[in-house]
C-alpha atoms as a PDB file:
ATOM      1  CA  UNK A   1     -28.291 -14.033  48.352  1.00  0.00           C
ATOM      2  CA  UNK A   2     -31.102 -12.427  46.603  1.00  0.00           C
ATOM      3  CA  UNK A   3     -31.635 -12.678  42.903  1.00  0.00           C
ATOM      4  CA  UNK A   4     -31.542  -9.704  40.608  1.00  0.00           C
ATOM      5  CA  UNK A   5     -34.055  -9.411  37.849  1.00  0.00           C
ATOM      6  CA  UNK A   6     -33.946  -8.333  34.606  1.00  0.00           C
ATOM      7  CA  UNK A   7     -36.385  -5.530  35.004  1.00  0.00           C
ATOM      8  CA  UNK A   8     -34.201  -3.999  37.859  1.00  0.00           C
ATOM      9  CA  UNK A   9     -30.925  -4.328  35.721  1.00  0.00           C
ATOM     10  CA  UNK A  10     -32.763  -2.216  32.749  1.00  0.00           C
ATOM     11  CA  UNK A  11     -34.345   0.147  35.311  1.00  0.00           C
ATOM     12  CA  UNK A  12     -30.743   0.336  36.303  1.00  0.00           C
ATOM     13  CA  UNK A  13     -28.765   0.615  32.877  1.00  0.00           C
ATOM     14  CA  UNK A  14     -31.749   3.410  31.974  1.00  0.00           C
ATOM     15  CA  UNK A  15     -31.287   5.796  34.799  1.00  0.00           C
ATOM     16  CA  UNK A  16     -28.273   5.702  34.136  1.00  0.00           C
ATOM     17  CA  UNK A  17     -29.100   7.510  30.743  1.00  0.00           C
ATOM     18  CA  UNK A  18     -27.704   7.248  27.256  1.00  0.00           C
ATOM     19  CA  UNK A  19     -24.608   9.085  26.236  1.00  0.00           C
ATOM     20  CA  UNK A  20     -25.472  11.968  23.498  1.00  0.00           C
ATOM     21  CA  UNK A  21     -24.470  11.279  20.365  1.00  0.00           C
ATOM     22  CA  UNK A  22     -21.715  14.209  18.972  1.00  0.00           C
ATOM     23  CA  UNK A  23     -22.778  15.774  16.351  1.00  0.00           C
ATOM     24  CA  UNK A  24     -21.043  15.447  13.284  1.00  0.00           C
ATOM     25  CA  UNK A  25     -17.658  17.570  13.151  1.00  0.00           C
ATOM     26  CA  UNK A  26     -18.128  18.052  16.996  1.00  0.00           C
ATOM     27  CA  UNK A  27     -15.601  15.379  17.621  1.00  0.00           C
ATOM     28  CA  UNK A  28     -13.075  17.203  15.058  1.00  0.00           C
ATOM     29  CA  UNK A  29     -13.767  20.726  16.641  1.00  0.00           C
ATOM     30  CA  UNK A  30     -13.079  19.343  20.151  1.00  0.00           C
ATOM     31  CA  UNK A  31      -9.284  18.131  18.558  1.00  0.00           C
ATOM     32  CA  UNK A  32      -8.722  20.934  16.457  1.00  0.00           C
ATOM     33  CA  UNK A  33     -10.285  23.821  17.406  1.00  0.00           C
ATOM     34  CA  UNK A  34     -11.450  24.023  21.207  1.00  0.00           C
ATOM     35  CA  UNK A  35      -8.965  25.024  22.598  1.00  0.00           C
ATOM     36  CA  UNK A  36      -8.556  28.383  21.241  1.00  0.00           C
ATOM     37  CA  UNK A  37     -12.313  29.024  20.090  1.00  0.00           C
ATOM     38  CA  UNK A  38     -13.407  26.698  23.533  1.00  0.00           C
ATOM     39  CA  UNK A  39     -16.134  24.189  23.567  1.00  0.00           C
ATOM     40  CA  UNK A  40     -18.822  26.999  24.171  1.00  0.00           C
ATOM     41  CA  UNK A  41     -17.558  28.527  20.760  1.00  0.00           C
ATOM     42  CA  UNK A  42     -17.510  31.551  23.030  1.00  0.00           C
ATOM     43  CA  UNK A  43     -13.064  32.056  22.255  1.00  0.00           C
ATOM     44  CA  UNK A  44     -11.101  34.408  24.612  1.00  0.00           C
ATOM     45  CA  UNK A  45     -11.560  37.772  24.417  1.00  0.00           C
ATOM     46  CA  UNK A  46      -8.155  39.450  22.741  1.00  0.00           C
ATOM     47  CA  UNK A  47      -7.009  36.206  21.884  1.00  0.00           C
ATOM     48  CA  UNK A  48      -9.371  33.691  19.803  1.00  0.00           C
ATOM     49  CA  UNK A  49     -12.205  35.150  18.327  1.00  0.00           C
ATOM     50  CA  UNK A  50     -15.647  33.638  19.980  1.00  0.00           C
ATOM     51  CA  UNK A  51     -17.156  32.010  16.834  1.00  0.00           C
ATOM     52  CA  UNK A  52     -20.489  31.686  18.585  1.00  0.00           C
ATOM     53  CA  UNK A  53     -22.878  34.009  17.608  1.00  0.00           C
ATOM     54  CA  UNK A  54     -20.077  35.421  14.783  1.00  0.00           C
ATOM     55  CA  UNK A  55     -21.199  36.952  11.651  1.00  0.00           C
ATOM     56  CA  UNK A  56     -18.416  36.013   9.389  1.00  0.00           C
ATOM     57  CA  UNK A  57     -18.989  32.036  10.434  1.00  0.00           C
ATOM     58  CA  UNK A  58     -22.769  32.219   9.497  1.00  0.00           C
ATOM     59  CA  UNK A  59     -21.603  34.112   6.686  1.00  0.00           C
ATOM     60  CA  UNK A  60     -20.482  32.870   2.859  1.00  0.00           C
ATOM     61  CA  UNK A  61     -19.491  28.986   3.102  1.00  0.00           C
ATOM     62  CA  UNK A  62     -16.126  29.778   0.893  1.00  0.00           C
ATOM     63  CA  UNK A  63     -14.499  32.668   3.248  1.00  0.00           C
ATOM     64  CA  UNK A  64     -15.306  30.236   6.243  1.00  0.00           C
ATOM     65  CA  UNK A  65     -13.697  27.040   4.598  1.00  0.00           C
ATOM     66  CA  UNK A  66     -10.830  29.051   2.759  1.00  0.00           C
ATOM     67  CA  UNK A  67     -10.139  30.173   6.739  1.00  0.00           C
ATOM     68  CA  UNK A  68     -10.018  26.551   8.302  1.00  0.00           C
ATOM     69  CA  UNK A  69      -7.673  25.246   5.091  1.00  0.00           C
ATOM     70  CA  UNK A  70      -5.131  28.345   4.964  1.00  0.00           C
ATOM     71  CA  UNK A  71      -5.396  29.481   8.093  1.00  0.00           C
ATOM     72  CA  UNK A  72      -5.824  33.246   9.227  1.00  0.00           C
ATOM     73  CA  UNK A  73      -3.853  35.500  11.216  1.00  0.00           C
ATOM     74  CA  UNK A  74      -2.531  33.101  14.458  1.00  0.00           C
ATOM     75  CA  UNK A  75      -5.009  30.643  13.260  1.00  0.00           C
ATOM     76  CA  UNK A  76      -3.065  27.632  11.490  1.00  0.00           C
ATOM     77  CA  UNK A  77      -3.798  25.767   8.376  1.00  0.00           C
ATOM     78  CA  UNK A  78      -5.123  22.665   8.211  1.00  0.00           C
ATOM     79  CA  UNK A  79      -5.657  21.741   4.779  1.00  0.00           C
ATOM     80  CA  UNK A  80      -2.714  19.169   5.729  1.00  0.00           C
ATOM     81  CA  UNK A  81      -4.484  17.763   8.835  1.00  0.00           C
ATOM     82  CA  UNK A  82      -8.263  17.113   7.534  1.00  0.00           C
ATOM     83  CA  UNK A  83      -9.655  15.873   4.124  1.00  0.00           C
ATOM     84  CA  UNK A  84     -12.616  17.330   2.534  1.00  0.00           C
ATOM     85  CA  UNK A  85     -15.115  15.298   4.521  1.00  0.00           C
ATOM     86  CA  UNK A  86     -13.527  15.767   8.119  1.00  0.00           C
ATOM     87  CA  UNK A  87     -13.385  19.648   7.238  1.00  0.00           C
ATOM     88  CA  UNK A  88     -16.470  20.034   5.984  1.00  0.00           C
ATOM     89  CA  UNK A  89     -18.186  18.648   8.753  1.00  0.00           C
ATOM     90  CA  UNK A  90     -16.388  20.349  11.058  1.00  0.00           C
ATOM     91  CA  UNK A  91     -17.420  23.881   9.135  1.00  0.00           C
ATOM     92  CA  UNK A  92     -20.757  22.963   9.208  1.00  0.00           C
ATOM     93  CA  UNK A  93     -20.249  22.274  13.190  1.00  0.00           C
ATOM     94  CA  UNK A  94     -19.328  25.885  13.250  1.00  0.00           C
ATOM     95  CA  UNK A  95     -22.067  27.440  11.417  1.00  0.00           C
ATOM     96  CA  UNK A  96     -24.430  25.304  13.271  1.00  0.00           C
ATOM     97  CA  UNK A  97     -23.385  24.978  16.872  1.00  0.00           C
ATOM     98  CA  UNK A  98     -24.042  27.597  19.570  1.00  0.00           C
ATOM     99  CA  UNK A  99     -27.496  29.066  17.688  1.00  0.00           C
ATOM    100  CA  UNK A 100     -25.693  29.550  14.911  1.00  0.00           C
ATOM    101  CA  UNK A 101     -27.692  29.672  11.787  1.00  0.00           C
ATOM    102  CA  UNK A 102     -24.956  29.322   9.100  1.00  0.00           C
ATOM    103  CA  UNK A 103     -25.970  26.611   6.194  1.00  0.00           C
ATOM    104  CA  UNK A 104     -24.178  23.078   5.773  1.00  0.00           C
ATOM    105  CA  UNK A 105     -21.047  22.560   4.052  1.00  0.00           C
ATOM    106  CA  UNK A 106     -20.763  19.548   1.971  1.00  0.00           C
ATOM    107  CA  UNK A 107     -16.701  18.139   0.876  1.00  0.00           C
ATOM    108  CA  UNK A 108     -17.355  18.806  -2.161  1.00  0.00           C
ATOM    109  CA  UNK A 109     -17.136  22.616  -1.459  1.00  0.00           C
ATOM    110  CA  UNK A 110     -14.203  22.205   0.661  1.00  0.00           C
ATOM    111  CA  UNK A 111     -12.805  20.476  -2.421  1.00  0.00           C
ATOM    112  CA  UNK A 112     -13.740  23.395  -4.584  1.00  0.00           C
ATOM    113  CA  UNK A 113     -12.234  26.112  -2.166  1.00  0.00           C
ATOM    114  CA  UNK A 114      -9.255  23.588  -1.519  1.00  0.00           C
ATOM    115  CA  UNK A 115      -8.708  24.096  -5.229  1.00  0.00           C
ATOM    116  CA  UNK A 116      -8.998  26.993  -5.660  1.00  0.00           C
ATOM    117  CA  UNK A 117     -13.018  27.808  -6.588  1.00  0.00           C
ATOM    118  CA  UNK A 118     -15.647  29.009  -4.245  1.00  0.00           C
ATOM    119  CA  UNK A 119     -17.753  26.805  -2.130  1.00  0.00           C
ATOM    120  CA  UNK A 120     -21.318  26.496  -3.983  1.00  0.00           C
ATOM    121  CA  UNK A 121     -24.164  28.997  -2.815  1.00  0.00           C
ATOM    122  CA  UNK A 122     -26.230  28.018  -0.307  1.00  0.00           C
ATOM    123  CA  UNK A 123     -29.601  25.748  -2.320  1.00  0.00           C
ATOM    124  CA  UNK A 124     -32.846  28.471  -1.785  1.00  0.00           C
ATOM    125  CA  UNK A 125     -35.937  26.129  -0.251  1.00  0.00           C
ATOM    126  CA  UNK A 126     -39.016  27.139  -2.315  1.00  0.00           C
ATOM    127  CA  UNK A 127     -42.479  26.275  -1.526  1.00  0.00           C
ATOM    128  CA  UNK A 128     -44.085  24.281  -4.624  1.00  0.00           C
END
């Protein structure tokens, strides 16, 4: 039998390629919110609103985190399912995903909205 070298095994293991890395809240939208919205964010039309390319998600942080903890029409709650962090990062997933331009949400402003406040304004970058 002929030997196998190293080099060929890590020529091998490399084509192979390396698995992408979800992105943080990806994960929790694939459990929680997929299969209504669907992966490409895109919904179904007279059903589940697409949330790709949606105003309202790039929007104000405290509507879009008050919607995701209390739910909204057929949409249920689930201030009962996720904590602040797990929310939060799913939210920003949202805002983010699918050219989305919507700002981070951090669990502290889940925490506010979950009590009741409003999720903080998004920080303005100025050039010094």
């Amino acid at each position: 039998m002929g030997r196998i070298s190293i080099a060929a095994v890590g020529a091998a293991f490399l084509a192979m390629g390396t698995p992408a890395l979800a992105a943080p809240g990806e994960d929790g939208f694939a459990a929680s919110c997929a299969a209504c919205h669907q992966p490409t964010g895109k919904g179904i039309p007279g059903a589940f609103p697409a949330l790709a390319g949606n105003a309202f998600v790039q929007g104000p942080a405290g509507p879009v985190i008050d919607t995701v903890l209390n739910g909204r029409g057929g949409m249920p709650a689930f201030k009962g399912d996720l904590d602040d962090a797990a929310l939060a990062d799913v939210v920003t997933y949202i805002r983010s995903a699918w050219s989305n331009t919507g700002g981070p949400v951090a669990a502290a402003d889940v925490a506010a909205v979950r009590s009741g406040g409003s999720a903080a304004p998004p920080k303005k970058i100025t050039d010094h």
